[in-house]
PDB file of N, CA and C in Angstrom:
ATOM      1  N   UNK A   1      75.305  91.607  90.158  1.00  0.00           N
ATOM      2  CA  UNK A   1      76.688  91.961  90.257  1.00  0.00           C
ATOM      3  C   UNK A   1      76.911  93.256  89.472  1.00  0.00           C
ATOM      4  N   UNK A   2      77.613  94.032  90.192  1.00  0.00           N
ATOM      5  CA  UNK A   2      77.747  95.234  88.991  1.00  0.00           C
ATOM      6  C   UNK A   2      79.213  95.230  89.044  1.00  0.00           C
ATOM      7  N   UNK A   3      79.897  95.863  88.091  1.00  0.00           N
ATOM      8  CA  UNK A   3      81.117  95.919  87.418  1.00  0.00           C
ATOM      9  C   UNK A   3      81.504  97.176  87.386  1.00  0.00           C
ATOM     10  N   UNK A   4      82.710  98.264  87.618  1.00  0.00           N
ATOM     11  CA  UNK A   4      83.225  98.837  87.748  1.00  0.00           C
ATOM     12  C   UNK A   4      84.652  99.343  86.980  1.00  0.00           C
ATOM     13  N   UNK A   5      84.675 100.296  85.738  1.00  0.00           N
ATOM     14  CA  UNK A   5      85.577 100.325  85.320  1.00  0.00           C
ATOM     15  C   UNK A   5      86.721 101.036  85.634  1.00  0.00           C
ATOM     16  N   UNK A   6      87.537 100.615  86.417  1.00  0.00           N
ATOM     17  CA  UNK A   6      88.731 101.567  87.220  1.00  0.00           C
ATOM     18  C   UNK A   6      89.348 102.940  85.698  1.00  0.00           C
ATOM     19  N   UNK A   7      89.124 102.557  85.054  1.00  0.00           N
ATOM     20  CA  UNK A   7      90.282 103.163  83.877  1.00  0.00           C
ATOM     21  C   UNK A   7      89.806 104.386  83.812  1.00  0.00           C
ATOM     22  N   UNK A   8      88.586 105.033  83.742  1.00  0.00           N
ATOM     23  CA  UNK A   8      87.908 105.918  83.429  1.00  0.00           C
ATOM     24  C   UNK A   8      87.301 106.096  82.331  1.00  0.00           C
ATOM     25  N   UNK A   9      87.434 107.663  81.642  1.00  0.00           N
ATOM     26  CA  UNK A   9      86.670 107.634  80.203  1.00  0.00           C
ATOM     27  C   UNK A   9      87.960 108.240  79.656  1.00  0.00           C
ATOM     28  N   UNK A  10      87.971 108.258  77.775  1.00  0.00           N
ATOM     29  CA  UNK A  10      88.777 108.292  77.399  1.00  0.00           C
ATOM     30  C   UNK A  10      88.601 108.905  76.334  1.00  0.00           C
ATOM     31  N   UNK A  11      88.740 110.706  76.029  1.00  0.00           N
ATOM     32  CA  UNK A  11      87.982 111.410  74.962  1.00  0.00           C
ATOM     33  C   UNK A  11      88.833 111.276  73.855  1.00  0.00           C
ATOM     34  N   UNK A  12      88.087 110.988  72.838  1.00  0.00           N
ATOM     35  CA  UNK A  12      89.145 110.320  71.433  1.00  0.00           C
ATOM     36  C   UNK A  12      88.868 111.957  70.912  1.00  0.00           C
ATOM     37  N   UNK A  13      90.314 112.197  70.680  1.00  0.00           N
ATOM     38  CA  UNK A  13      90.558 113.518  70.022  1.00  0.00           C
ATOM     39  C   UNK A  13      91.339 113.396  68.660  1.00  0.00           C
ATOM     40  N   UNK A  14      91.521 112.083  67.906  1.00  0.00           N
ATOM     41  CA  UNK A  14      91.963 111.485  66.391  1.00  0.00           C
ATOM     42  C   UNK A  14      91.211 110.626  66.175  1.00  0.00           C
ATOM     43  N   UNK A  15      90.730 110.571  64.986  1.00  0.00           N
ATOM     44  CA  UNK A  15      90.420 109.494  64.621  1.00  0.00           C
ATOM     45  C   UNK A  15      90.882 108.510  63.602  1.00  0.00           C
ATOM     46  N   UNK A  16      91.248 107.477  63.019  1.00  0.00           N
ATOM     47  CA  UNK A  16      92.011 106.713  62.405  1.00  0.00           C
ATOM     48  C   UNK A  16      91.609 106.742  61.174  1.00  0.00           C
ATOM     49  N   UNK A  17      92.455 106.621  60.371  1.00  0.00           N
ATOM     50  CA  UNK A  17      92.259 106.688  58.901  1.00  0.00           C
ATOM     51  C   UNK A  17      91.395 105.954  58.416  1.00  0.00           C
ATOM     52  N   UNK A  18      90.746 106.376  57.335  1.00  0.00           N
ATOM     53  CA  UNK A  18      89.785 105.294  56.529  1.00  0.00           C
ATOM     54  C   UNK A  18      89.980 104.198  56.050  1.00  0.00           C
ATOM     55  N   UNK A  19      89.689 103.496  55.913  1.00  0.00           N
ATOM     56  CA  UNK A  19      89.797 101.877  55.551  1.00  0.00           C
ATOM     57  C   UNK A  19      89.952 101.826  54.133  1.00  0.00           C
ATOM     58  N   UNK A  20      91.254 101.045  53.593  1.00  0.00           N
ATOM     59  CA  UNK A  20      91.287 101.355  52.220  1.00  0.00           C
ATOM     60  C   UNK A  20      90.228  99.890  51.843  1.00  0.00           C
ATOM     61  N   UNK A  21      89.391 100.198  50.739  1.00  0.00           N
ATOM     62  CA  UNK A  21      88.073  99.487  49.982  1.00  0.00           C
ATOM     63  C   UNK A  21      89.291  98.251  49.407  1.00  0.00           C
ATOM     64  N   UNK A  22      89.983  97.878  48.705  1.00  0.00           N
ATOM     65  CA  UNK A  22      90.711  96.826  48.283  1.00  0.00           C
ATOM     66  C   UNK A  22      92.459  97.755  48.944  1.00  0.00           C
ATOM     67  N   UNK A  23      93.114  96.350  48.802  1.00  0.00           N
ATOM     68  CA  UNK A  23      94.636  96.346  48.906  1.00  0.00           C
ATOM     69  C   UNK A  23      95.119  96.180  47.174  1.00  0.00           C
ATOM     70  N   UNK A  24      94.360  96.040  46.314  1.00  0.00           N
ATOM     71  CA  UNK A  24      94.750  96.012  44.447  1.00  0.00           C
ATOM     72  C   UNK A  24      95.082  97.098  44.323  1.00  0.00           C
ATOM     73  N   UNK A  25      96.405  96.996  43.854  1.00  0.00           N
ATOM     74  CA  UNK A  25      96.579  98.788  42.957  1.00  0.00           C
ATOM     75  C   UNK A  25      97.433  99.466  44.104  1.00  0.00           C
ATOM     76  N   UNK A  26      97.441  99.230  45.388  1.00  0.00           N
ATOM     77  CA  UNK A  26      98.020 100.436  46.632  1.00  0.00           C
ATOM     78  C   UNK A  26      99.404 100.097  46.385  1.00  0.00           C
ATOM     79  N   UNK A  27     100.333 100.998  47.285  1.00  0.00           N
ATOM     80  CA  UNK A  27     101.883 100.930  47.322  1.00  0.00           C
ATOM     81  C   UNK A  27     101.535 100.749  48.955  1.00  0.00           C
ATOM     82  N   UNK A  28     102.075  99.739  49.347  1.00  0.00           N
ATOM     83  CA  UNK A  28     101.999  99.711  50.773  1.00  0.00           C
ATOM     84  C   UNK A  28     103.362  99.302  51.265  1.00  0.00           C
ATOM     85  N   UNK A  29     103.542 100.252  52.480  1.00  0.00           N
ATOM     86  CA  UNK A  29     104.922 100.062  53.063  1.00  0.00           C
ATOM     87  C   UNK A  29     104.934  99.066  54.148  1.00  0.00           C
ATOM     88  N   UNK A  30     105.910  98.109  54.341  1.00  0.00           N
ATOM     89  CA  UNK A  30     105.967  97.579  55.394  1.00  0.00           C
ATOM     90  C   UNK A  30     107.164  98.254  56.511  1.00  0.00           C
ATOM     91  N   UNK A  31     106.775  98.257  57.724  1.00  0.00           N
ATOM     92  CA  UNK A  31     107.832  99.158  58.759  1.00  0.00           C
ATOM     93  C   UNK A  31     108.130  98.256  59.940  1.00  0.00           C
ATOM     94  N   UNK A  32     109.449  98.398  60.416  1.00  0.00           N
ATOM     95  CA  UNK A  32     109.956  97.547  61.305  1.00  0.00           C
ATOM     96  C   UNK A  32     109.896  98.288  62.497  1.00  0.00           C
ATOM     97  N   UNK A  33     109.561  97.517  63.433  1.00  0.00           N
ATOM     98  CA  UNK A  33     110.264  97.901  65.041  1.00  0.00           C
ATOM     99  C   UNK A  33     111.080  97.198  65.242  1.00  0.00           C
ATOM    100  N   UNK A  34     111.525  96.443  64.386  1.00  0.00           N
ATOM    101  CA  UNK A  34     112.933  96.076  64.754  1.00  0.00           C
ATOM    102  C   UNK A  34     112.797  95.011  66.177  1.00  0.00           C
ATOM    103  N   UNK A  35     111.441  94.446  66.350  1.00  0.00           N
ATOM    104  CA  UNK A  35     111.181  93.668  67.446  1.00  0.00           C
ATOM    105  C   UNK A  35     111.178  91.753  66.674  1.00  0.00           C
ATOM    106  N   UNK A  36     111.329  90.763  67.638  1.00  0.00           N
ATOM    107  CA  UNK A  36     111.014  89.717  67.329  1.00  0.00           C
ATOM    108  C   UNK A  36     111.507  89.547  66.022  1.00  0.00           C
ATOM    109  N   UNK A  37     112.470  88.700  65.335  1.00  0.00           N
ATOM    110  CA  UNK A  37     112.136  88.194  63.930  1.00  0.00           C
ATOM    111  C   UNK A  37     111.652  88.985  62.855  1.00  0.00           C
ATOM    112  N   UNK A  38     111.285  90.268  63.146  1.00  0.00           N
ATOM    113  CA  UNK A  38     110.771  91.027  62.018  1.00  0.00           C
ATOM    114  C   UNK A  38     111.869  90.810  60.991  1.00  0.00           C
ATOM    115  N   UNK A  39     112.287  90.794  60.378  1.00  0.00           N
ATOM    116  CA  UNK A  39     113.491  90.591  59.333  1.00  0.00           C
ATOM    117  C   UNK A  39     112.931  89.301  58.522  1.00  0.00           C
ATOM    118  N   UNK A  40     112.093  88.600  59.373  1.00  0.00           N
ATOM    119  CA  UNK A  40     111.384  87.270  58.433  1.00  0.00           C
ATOM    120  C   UNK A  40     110.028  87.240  58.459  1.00  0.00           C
ATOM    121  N   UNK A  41     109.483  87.862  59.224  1.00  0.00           N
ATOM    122  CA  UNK A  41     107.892  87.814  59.137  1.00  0.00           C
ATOM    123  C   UNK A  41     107.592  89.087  58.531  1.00  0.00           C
ATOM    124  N   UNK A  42     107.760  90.194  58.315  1.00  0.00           N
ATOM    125  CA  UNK A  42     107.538  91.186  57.792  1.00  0.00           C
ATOM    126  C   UNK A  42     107.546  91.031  56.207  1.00  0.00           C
ATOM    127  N   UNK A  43     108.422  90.016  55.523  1.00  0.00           N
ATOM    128  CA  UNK A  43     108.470  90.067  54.428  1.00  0.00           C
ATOM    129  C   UNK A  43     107.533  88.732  53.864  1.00  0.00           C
ATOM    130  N   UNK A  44     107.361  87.675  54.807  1.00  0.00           N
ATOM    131  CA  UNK A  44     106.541  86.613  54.781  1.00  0.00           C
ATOM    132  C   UNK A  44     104.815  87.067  54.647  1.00  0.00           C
ATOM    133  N   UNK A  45     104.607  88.643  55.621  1.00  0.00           N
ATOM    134  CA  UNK A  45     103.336  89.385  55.178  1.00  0.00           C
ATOM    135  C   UNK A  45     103.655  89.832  53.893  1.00  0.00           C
ATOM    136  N   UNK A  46     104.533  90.528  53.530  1.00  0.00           N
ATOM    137  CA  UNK A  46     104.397  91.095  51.653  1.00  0.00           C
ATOM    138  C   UNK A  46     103.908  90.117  51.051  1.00  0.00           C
ATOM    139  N   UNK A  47     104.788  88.629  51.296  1.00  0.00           N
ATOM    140  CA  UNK A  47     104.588  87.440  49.824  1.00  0.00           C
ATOM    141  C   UNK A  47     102.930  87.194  49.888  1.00  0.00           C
ATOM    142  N   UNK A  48     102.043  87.068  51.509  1.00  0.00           N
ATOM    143  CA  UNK A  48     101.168  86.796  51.710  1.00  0.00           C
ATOM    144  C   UNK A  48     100.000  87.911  51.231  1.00  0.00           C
ATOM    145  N   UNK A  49     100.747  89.128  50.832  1.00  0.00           N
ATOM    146  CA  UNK A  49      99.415  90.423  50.200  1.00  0.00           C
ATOM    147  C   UNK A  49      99.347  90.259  49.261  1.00  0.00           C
ATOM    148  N   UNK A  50     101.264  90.380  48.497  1.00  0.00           N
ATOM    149  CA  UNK A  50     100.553  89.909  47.078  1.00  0.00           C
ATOM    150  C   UNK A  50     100.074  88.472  46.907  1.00  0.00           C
ATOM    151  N   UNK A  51      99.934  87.180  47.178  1.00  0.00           N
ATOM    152  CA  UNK A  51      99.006  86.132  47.084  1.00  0.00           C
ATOM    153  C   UNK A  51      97.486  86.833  46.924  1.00  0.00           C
ATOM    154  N   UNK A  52      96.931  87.504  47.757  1.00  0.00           N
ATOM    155  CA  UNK A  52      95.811  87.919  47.489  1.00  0.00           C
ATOM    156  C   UNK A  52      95.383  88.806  46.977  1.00  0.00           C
ATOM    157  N   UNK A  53      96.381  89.974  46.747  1.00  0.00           N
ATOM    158  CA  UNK A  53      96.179  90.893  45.984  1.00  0.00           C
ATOM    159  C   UNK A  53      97.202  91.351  44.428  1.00  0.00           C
ATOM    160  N   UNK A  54      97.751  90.655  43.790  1.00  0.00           N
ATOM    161  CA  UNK A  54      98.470  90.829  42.961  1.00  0.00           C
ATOM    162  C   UNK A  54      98.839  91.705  42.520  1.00  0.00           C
ATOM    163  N   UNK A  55      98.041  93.078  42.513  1.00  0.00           N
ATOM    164  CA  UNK A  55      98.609  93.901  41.837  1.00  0.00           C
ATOM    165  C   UNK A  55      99.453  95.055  42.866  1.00  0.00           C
ATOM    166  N   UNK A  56      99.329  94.816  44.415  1.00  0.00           N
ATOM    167  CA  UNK A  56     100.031  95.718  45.191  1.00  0.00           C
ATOM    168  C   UNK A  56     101.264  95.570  44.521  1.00  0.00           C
ATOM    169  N   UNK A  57     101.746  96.697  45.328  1.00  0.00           N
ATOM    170  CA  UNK A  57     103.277  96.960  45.105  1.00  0.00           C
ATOM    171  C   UNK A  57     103.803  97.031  46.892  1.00  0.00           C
ATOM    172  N   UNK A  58     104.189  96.104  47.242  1.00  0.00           N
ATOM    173  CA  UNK A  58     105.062  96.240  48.451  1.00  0.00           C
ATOM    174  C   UNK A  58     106.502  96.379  48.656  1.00  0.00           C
ATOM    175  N   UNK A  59     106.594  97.704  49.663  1.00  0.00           N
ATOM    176  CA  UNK A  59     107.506  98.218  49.946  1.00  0.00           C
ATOM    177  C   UNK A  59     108.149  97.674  51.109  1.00  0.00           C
ATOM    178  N   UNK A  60     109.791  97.273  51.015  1.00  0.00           N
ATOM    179  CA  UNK A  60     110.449  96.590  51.905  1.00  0.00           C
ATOM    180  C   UNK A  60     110.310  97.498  53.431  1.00  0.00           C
ATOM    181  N   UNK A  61     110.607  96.424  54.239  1.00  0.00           N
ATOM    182  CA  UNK A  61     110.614  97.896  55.394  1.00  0.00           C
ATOM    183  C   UNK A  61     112.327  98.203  55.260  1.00  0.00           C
ATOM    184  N   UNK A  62     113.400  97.602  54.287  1.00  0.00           N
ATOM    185  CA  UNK A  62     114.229  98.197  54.388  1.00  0.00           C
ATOM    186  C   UNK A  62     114.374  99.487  53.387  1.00  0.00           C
ATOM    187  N   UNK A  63     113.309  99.776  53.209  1.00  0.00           N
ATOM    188  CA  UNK A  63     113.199 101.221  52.709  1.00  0.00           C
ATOM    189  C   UNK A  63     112.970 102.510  53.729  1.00  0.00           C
ATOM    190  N   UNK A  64     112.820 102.213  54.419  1.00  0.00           N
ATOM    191  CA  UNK A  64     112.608 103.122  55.682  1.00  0.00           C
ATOM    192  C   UNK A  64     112.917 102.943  57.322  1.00  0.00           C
ATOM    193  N   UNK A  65     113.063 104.086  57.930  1.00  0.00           N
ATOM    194  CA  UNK A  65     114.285 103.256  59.203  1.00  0.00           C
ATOM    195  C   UNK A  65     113.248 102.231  60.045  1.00  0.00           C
ATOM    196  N   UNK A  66     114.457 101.941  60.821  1.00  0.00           N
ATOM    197  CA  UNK A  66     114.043 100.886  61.437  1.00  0.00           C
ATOM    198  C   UNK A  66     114.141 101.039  63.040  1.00  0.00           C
ATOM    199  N   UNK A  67     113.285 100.599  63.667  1.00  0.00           N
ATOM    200  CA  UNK A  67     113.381 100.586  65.119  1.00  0.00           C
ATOM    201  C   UNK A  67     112.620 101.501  65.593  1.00  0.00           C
ATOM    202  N   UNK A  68     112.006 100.960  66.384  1.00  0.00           N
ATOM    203  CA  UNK A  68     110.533 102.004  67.548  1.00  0.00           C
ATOM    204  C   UNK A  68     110.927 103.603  67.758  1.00  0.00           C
ATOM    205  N   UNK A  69     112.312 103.416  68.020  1.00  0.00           N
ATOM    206  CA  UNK A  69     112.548 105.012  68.158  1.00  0.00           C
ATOM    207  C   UNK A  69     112.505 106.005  66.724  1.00  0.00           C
ATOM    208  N   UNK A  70     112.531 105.761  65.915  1.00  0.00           N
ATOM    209  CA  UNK A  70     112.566 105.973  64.219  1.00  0.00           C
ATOM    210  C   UNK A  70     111.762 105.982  63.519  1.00  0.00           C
ATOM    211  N   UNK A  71     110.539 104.974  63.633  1.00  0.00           N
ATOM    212  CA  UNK A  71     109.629 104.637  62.482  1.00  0.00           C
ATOM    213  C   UNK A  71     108.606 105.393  63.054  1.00  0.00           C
ATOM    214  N   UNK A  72     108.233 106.449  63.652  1.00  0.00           N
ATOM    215  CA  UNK A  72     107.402 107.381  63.964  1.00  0.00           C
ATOM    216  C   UNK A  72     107.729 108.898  63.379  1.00  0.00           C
ATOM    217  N   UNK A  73     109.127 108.962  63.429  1.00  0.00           N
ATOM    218  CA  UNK A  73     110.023 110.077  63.110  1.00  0.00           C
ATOM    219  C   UNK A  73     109.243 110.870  61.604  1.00  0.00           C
ATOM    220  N   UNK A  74     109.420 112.044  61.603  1.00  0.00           N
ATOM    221  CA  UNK A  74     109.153 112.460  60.431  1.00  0.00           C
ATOM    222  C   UNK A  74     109.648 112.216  59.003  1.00  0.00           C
ATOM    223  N   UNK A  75     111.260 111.872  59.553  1.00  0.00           N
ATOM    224  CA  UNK A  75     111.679 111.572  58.180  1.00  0.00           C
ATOM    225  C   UNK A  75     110.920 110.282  58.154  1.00  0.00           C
ATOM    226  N   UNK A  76     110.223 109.513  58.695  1.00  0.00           N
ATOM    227  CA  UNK A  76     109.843 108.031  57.788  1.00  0.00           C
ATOM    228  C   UNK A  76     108.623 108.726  57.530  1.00  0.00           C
ATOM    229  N   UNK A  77     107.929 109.240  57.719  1.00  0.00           N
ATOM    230  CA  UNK A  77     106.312 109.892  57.228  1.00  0.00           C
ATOM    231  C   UNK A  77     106.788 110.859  55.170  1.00  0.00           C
ATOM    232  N   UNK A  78     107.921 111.240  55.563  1.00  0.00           N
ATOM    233  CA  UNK A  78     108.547 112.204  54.692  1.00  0.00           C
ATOM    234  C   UNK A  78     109.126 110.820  53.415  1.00  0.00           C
ATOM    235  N   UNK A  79     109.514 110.297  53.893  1.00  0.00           N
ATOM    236  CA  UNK A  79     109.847 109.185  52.927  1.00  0.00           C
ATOM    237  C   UNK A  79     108.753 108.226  52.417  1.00  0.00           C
ATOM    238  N   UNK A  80     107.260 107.927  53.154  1.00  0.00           N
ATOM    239  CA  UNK A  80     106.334 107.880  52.779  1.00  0.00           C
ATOM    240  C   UNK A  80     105.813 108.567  51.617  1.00  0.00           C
ATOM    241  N   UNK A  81     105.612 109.723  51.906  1.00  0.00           N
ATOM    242  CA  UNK A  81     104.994 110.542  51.149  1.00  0.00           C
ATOM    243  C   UNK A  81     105.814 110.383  49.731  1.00  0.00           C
ATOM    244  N   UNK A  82     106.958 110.520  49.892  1.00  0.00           N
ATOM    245  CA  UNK A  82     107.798 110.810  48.417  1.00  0.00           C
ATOM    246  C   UNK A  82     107.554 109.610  47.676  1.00  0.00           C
ATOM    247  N   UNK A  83     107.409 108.334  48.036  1.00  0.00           N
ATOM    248  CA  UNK A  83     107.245 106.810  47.495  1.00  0.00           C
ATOM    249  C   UNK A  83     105.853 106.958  47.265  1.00  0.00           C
ATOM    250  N   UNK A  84     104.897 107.609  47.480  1.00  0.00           N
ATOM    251  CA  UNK A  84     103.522 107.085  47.348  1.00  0.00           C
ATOM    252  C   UNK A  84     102.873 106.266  48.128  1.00  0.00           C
ATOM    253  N   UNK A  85     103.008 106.171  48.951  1.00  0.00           N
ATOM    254  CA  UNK A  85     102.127 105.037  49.759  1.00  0.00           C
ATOM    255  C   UNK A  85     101.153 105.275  50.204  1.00  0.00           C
ATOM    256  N   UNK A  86     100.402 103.979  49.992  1.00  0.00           N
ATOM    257  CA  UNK A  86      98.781 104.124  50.321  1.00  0.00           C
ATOM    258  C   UNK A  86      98.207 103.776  51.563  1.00  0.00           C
ATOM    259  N   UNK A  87      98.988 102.585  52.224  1.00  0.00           N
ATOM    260  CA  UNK A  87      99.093 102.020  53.486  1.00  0.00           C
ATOM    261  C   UNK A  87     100.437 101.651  53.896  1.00  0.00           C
ATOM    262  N   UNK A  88     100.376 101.529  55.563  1.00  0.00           N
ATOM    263  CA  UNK A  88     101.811 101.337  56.153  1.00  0.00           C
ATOM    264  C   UNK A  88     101.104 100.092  57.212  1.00  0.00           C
ATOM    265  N   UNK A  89     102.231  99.360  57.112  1.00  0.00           N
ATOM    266  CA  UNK A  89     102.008  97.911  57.828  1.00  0.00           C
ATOM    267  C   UNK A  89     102.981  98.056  58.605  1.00  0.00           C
ATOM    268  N   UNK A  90     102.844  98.320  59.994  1.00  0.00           N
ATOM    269  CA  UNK A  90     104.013  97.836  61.131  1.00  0.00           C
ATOM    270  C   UNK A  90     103.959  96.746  61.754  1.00  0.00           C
ATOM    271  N   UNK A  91     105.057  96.493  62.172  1.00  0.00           N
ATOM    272  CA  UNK A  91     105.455  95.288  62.651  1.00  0.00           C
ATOM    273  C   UNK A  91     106.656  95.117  63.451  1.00  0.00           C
ATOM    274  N   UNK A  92     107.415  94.273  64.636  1.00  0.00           N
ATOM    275  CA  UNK A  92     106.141  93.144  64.638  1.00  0.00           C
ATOM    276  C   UNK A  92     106.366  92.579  66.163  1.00  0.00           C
ATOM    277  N   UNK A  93     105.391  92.335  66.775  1.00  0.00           N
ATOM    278  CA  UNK A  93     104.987  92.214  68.277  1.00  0.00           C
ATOM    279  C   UNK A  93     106.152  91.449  69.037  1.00  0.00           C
ATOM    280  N   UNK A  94     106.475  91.929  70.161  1.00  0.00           N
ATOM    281  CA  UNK A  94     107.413  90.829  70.766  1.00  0.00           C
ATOM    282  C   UNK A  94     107.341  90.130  71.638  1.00  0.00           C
TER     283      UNK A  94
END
């Protein structure tokens, strides 16, 4: 049987950031799309980082806007930067 991939090929011209070695010590932002329940699971992931990592510092996603059209925007990259953040956690699927 041979198999056939309709999609084609797909030249990766970015590549994704490095993998941070621990979540101890980072400022990590959490960010809304404003999809599904995010308003309760988004913050249910913070309680669940620091459980394992105690010393993060997590950032509400009501620190930065909210909603798919927004949380790409420069001002949220710009408001990143000024807070320090080490990682950004989006969220959340609908």
């Amino acid at each position: 049987m041979e198999v056939y991939d309709p999609s084609g090929s797909t030249e990766i011209t970015e590549l994704h950031a490095p993998r941070l070695e621990t979540l101890n010590g980072k400022k990590i932002a959490l960010l809304s799309n404003d999809s599904w329940q995010a308003h309760r699971t988004l913050p249910l992931v913070g309680k669940m980082i620091k459980a394992d990592y105690p010393t993060a510092e997590i950032l509400s996603y009501e620190e930065f806007p909210i909603g798919n059209a927004v949380i790409d925007a420069d001002a949220t990259v710009v408001r990143a930067k000024e807070l320090g953040v080490d990682a950004v956690i989006v969220g959340n699927a609908a």
